[in-house]
PDB file of N, CA and C in Angstrom:
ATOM      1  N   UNK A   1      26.755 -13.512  31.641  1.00  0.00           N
ATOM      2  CA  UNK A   1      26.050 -14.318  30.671  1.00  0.00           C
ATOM      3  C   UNK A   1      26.775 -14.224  29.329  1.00  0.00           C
ATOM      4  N   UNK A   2      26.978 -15.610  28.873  1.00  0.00           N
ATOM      5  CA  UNK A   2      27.766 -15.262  27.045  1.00  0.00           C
ATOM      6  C   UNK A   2      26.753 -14.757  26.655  1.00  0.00           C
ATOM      7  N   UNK A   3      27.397 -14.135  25.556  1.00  0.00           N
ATOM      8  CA  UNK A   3      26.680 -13.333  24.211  1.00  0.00           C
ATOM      9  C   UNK A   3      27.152 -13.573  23.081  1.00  0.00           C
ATOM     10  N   UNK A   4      28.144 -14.593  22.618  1.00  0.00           N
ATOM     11  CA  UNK A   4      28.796 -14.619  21.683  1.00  0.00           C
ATOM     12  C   UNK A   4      28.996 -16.100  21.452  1.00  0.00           C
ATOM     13  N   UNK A   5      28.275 -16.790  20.126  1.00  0.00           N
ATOM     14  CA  UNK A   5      28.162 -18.049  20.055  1.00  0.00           C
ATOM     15  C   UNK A   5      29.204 -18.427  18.613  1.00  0.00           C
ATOM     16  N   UNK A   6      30.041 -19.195  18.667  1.00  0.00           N
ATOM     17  CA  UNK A   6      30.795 -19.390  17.432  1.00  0.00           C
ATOM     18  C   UNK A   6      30.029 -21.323  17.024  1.00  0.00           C
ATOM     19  N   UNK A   7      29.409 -20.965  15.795  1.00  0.00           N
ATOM     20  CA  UNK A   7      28.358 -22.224  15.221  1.00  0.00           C
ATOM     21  C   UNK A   7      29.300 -22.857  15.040  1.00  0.00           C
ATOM     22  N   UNK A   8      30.248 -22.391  13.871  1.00  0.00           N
ATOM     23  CA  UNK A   8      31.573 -23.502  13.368  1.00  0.00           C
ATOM     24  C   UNK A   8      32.274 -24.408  13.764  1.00  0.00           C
ATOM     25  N   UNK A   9      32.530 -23.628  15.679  1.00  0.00           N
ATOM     26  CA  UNK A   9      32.965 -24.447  16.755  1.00  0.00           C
ATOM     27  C   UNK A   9      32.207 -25.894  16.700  1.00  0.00           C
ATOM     28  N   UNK A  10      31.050 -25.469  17.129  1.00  0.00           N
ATOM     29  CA  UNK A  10      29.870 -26.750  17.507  1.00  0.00           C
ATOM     30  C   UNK A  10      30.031 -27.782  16.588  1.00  0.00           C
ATOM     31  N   UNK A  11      29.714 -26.885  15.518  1.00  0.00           N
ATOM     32  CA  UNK A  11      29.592 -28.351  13.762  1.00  0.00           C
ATOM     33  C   UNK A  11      31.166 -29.255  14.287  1.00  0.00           C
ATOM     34  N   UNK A  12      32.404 -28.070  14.590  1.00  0.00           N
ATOM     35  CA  UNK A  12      32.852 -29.318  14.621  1.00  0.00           C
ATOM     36  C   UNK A  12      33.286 -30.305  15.717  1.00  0.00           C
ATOM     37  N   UNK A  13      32.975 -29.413  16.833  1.00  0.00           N
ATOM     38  CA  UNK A  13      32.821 -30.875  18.312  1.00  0.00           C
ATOM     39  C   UNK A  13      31.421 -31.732  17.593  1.00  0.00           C
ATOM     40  N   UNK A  14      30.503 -31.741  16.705  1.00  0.00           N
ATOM     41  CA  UNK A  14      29.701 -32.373  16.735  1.00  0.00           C
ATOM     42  C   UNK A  14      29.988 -33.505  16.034  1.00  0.00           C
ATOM     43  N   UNK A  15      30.561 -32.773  14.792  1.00  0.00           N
ATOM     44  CA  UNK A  15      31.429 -34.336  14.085  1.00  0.00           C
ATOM     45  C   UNK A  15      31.813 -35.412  14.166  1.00  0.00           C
ATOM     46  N   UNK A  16      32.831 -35.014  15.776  1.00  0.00           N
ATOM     47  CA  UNK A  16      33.947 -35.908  15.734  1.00  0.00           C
ATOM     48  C   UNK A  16      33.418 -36.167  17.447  1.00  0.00           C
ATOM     49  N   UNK A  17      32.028 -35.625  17.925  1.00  0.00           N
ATOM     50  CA  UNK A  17      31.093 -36.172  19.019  1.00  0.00           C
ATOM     51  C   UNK A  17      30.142 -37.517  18.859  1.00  0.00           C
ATOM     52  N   UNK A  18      29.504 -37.767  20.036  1.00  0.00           N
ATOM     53  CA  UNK A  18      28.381 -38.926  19.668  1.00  0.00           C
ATOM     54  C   UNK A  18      27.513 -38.341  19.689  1.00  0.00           C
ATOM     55  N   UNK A  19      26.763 -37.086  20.013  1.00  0.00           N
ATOM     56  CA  UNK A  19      25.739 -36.103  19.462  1.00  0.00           C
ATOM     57  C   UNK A  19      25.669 -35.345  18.719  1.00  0.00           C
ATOM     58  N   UNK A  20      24.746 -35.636  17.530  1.00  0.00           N
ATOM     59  CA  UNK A  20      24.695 -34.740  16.178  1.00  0.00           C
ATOM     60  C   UNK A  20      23.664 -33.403  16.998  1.00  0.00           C
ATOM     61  N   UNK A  21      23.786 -32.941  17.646  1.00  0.00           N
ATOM     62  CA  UNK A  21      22.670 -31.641  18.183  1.00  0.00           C
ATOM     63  C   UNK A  21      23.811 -31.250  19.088  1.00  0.00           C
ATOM     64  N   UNK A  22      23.682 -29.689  19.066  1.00  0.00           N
ATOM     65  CA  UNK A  22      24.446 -28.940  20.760  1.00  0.00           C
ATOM     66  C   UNK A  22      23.517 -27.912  20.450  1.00  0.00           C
ATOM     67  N   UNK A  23      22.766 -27.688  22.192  1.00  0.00           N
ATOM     68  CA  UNK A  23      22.026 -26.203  22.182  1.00  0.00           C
ATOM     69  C   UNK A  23      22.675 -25.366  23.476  1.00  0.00           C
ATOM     70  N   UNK A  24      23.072 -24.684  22.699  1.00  0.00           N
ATOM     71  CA  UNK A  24      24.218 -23.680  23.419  1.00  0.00           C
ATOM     72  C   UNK A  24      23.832 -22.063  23.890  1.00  0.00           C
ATOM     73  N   UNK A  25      22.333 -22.303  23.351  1.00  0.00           N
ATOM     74  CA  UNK A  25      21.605 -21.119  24.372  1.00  0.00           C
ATOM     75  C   UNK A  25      20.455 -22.345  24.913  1.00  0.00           C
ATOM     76  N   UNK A  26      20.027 -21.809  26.430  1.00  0.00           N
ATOM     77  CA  UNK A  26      19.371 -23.047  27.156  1.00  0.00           C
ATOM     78  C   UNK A  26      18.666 -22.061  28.480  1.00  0.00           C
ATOM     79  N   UNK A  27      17.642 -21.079  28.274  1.00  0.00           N
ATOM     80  CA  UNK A  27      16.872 -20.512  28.989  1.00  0.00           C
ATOM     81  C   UNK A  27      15.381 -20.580  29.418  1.00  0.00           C
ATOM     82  N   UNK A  28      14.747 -20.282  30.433  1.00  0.00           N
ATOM     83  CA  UNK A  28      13.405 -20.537  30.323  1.00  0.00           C
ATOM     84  C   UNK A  28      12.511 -19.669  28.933  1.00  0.00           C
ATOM     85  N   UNK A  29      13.174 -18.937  28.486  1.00  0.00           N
ATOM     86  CA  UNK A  29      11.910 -18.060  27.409  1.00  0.00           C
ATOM     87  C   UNK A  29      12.696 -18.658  25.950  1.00  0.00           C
ATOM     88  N   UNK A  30      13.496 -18.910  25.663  1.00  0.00           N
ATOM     89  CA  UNK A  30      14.277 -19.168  24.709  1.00  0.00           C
ATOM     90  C   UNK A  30      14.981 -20.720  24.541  1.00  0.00           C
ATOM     91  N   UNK A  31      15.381 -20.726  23.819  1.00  0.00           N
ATOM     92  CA  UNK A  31      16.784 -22.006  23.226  1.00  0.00           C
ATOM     93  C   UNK A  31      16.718 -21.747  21.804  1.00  0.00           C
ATOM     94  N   UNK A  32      18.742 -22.303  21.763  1.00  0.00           N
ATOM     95  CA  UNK A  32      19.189 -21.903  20.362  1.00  0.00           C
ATOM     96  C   UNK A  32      20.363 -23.162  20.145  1.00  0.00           C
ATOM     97  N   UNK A  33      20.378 -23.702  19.306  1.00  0.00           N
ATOM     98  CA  UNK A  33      21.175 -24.823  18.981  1.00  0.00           C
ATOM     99  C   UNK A  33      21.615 -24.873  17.896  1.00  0.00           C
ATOM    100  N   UNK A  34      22.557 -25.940  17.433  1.00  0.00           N
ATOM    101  CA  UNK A  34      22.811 -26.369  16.237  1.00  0.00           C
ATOM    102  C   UNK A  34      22.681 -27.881  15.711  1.00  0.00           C
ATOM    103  N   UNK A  35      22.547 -28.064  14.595  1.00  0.00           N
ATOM    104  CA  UNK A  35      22.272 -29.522  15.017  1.00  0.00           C
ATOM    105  C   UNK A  35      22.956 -30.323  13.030  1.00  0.00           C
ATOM    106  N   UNK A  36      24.100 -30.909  13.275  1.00  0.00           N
ATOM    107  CA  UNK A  36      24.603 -31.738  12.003  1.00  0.00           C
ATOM    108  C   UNK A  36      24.367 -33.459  11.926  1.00  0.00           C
ATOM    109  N   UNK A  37      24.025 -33.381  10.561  1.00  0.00           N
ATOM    110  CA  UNK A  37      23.484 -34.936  10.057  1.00  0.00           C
ATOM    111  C   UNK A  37      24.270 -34.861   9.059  1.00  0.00           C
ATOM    112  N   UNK A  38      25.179 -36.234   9.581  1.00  0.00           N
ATOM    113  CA  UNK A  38      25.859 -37.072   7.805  1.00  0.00           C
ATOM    114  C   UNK A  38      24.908 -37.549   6.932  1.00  0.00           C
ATOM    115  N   UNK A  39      25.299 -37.718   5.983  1.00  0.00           N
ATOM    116  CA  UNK A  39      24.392 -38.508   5.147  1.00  0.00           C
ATOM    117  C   UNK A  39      24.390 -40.315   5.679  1.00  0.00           C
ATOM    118  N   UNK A  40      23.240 -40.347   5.853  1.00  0.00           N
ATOM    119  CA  UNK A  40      22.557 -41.783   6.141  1.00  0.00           C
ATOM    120  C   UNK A  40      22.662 -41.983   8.091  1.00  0.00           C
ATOM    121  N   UNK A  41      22.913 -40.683   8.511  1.00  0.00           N
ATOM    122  CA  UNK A  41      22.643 -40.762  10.119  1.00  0.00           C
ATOM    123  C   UNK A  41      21.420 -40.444  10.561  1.00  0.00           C
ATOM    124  N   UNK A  42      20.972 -41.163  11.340  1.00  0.00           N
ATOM    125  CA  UNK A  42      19.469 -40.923  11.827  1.00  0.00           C
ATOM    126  C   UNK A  42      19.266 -39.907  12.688  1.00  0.00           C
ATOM    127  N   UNK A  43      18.058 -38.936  12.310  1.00  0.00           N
ATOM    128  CA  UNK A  43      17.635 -38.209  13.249  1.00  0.00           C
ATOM    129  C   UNK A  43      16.836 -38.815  14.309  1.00  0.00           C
ATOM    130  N   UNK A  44      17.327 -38.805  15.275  1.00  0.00           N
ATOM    131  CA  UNK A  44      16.517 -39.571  16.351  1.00  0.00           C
ATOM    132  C   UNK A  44      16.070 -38.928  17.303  1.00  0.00           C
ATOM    133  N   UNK A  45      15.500 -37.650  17.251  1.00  0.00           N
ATOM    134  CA  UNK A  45      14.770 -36.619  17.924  1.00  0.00           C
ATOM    135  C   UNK A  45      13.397 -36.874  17.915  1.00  0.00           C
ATOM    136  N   UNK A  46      12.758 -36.738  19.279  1.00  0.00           N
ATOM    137  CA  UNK A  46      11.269 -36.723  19.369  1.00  0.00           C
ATOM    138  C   UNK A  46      10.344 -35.307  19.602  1.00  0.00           C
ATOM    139  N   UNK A  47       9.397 -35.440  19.941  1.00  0.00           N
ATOM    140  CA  UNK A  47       8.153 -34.577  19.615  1.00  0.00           C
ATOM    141  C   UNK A  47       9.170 -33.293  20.882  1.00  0.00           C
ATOM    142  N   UNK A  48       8.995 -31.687  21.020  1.00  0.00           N
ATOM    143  CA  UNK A  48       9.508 -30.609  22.032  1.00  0.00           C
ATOM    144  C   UNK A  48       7.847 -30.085  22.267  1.00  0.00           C
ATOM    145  N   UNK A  49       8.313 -29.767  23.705  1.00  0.00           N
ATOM    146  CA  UNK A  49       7.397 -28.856  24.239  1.00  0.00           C
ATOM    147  C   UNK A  49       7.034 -27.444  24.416  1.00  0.00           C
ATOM    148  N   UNK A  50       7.926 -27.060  22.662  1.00  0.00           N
ATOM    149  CA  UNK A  50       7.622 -25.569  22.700  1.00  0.00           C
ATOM    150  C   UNK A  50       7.858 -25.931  21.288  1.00  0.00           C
ATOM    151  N   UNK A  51       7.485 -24.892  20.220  1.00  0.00           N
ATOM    152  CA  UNK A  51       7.505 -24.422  19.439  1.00  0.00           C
ATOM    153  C   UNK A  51       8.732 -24.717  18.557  1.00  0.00           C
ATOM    154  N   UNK A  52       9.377 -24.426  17.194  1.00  0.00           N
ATOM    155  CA  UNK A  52      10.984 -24.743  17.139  1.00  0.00           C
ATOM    156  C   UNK A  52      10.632 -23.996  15.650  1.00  0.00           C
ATOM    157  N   UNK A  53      11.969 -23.569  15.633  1.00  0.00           N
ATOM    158  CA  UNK A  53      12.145 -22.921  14.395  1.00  0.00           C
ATOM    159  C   UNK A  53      13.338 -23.376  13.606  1.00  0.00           C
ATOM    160  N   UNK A  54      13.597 -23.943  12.370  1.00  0.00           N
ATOM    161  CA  UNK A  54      14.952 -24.382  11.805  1.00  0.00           C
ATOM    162  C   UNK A  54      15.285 -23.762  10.719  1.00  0.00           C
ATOM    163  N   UNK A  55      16.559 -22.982  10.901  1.00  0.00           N
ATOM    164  CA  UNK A  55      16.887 -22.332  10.191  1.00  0.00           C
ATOM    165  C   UNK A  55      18.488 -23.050   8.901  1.00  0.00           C
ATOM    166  N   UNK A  56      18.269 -23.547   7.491  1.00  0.00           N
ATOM    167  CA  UNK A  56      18.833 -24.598   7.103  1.00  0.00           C
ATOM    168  C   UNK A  56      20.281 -23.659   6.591  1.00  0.00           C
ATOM    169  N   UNK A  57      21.402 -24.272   7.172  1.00  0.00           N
ATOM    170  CA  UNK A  57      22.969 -23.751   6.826  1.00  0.00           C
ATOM    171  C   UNK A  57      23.203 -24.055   6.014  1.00  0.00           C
ATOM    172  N   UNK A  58      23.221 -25.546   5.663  1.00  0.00           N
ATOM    173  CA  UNK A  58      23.681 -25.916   4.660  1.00  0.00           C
ATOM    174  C   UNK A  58      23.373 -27.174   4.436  1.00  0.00           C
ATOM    175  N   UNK A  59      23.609 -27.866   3.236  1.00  0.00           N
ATOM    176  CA  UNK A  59      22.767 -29.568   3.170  1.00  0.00           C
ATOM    177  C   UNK A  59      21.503 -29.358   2.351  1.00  0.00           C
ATOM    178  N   UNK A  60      21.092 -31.080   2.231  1.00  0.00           N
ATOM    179  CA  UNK A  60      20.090 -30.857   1.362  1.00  0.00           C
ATOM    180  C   UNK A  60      19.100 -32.329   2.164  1.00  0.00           C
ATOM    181  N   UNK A  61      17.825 -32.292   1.454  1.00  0.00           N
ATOM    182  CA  UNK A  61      17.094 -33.603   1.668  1.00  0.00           C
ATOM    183  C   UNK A  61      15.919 -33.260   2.428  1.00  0.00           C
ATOM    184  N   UNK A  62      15.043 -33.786   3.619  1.00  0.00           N
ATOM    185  CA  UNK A  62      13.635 -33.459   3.462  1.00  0.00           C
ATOM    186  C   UNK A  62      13.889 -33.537   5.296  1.00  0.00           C
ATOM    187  N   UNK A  63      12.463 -32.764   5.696  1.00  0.00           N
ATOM    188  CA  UNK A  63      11.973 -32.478   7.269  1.00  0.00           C
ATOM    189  C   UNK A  63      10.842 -33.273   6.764  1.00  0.00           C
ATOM    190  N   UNK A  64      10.792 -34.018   7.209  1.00  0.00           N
ATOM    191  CA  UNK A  64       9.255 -34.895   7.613  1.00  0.00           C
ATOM    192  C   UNK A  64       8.471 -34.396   8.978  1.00  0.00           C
ATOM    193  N   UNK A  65       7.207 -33.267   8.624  1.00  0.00           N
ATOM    194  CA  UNK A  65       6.686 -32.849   9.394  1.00  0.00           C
ATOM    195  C   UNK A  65       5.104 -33.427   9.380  1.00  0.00           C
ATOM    196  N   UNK A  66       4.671 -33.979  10.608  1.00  0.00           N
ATOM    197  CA  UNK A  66       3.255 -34.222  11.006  1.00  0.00           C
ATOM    198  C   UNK A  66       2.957 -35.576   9.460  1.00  0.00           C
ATOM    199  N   UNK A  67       3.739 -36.125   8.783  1.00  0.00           N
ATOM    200  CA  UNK A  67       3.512 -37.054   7.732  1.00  0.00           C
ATOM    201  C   UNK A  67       4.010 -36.448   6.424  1.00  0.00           C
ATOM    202  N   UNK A  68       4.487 -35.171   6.311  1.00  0.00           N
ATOM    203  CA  UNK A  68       4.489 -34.714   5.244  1.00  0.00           C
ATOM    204  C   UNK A  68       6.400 -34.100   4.847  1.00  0.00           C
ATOM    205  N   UNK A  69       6.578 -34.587   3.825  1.00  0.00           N
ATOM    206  CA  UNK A  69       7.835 -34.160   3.789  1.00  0.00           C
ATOM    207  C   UNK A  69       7.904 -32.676   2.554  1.00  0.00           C
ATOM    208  N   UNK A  70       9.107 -32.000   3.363  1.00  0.00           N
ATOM    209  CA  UNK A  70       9.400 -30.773   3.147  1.00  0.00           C
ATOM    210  C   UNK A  70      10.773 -30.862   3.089  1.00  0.00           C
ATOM    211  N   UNK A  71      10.879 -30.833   1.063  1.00  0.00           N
ATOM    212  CA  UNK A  71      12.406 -30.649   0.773  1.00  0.00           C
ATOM    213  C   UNK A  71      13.063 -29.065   1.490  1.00  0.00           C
ATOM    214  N   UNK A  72      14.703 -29.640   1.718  1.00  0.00           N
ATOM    215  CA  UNK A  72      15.200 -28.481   2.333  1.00  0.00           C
ATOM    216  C   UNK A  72      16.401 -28.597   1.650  1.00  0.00           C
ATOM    217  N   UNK A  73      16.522 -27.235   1.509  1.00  0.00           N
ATOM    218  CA  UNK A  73      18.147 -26.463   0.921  1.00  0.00           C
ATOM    219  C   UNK A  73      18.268 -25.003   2.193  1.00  0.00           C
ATOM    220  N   UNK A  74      19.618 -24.702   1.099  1.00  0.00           N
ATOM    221  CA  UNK A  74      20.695 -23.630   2.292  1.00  0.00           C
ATOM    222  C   UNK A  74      19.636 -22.015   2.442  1.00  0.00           C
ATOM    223  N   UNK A  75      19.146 -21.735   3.077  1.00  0.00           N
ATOM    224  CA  UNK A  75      18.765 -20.301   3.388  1.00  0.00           C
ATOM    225  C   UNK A  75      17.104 -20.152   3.815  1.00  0.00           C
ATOM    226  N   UNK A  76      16.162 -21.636   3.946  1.00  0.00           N
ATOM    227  CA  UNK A  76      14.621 -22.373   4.263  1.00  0.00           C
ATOM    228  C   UNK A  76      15.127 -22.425   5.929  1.00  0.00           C
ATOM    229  N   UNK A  77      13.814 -21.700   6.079  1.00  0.00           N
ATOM    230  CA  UNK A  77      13.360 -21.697   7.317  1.00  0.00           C
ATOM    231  C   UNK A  77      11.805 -22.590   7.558  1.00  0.00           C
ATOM    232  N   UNK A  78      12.060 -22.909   8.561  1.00  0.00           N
ATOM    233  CA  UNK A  78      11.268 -23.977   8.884  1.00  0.00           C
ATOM    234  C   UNK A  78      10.019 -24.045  10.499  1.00  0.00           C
ATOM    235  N   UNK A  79       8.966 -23.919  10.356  1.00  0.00           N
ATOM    236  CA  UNK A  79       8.042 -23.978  11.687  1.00  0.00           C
ATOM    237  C   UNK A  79       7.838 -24.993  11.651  1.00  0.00           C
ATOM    238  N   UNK A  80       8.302 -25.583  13.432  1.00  0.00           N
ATOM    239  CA  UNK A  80       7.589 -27.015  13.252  1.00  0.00           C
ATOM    240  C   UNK A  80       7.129 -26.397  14.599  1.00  0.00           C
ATOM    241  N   UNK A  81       5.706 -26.695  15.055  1.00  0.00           N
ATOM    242  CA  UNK A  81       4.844 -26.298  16.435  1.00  0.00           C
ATOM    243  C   UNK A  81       4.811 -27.267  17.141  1.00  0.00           C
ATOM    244  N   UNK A  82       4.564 -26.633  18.892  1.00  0.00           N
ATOM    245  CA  UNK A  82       4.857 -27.847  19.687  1.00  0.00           C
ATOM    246  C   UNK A  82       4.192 -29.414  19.428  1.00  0.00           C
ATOM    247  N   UNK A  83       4.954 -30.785  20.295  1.00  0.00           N
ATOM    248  CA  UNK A  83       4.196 -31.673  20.183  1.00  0.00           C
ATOM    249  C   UNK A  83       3.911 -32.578  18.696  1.00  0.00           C
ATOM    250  N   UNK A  84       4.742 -31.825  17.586  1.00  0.00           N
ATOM    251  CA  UNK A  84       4.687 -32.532  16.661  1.00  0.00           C
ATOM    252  C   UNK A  84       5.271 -32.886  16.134  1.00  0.00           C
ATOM    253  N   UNK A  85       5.111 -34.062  15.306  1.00  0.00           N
ATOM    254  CA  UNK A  85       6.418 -35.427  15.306  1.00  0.00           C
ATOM    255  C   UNK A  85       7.082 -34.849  13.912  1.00  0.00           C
ATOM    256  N   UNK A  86       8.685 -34.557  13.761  1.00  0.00           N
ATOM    257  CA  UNK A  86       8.925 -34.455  12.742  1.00  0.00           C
ATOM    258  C   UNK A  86      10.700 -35.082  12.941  1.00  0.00           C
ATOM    259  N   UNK A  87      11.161 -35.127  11.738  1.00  0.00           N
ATOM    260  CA  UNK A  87      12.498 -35.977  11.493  1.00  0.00           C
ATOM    261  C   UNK A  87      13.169 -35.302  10.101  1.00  0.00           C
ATOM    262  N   UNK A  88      14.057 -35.040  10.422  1.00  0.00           N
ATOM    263  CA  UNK A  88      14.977 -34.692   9.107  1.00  0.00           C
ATOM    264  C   UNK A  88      15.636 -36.285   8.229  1.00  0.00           C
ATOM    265  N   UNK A  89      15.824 -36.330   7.344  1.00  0.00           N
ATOM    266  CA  UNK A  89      15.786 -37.710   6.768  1.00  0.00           C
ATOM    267  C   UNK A  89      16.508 -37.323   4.803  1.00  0.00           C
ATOM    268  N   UNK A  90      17.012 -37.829   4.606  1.00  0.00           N
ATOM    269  CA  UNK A  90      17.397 -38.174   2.827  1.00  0.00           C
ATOM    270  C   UNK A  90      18.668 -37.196   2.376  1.00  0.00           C
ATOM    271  N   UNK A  91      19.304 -36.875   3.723  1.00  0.00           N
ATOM    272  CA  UNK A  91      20.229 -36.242   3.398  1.00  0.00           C
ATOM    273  C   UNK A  91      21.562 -36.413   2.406  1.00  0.00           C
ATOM    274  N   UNK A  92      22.437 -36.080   0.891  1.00  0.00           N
ATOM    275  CA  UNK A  92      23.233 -36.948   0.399  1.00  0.00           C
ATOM    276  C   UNK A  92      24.405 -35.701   0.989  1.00  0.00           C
ATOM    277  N   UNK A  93      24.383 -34.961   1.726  1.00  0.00           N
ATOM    278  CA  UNK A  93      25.697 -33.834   1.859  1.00  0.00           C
ATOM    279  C   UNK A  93      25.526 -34.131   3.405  1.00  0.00           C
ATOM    280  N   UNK A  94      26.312 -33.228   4.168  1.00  0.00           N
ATOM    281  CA  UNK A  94      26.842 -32.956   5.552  1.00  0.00           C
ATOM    282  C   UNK A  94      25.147 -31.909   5.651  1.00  0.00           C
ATOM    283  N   UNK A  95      24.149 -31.898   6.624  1.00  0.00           N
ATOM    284  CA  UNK A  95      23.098 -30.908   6.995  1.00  0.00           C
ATOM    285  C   UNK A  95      23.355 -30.451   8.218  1.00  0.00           C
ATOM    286  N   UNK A  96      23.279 -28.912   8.239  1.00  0.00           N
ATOM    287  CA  UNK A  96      23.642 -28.237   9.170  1.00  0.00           C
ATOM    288  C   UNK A  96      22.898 -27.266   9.135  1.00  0.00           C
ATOM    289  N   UNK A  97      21.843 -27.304  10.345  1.00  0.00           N
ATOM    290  CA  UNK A  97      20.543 -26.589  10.986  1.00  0.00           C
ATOM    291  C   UNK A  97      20.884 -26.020  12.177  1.00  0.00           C
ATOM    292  N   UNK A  98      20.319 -24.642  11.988  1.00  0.00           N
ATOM    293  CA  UNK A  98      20.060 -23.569  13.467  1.00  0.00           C
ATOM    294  C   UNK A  98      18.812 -24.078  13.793  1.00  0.00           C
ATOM    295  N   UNK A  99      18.385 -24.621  15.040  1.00  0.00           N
ATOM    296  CA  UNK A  99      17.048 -24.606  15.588  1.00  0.00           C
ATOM    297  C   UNK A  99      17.391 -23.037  16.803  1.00  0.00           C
ATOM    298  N   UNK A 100      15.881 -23.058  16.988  1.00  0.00           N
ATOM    299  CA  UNK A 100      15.289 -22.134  17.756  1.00  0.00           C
ATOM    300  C   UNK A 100      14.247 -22.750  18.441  1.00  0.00           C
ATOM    301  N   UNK A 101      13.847 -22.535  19.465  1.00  0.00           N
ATOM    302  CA  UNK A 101      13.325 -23.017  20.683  1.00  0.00           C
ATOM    303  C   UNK A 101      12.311 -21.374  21.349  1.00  0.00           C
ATOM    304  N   UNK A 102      10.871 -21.703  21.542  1.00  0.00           N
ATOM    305  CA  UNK A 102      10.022 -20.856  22.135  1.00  0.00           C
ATOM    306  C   UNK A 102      10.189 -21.161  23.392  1.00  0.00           C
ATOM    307  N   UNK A 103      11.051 -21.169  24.147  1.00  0.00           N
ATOM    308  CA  UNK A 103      11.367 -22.140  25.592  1.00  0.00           C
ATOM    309  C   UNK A 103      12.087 -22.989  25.419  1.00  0.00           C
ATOM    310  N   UNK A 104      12.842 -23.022  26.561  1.00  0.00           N
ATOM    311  CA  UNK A 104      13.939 -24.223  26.972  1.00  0.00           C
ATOM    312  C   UNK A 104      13.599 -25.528  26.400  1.00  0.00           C
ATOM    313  N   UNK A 105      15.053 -25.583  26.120  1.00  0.00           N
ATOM    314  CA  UNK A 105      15.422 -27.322  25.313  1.00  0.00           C
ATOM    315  C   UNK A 105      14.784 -28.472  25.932  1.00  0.00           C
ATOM    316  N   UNK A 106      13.534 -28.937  26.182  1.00  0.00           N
ATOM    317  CA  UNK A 106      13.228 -30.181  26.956  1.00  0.00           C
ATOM    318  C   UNK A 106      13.350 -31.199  26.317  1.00  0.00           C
TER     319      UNK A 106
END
């Protein structure tokens, strides 16, 4: 089993990929990803069936959670709970988020 995840890698297959997300831990009790937004790229992620935690790298601009937006900068951690609709959005830099997953990536 790896144990050793290099983020930097990801940000940059993600770049120069057609998916702004890679989750590169992918277990039944867990998931761990990364996930980069240009400025003016859409988050086009829907509601997960576990829990998620976002941990913000770097970037700026807002998580729109359950209707409500929540400015984000570098070192904001973030609960969003299962089943609920949220979108990262107003980004003017490169945003680069650790999610966390209470269970596998569905």
């Amino acid at each position: 089993m790896k144990m050793e995840f290099d983020t930097n890698e990801y940000v940059k297959k993600i770049a120069g990929g057609k998916h702004y997300f890679h989750t590169f831990v992918n277990r039944e009790t867990i998931a761990a990803g990364i996930l980069r937004l240009a400025p003016g790229e859409k988050d086009t992620q829907s509601t997960h069936d576990s829990d998620e935690i976002y941990y913000v790298v770097r970037g700026d601009g807002f998580l729109k959670v359950g209707g409500k937006d929540y400015g984000i900068s570098p070192g904001m951690a973030y609960l969003v709970t299962k089943n609920t609709e949220h979108k990262f959005h107003g980004n003017t830099t490169d945003l680069v988020v650790i999610y966390f997953f209470g269970g596998p990536d569905s």
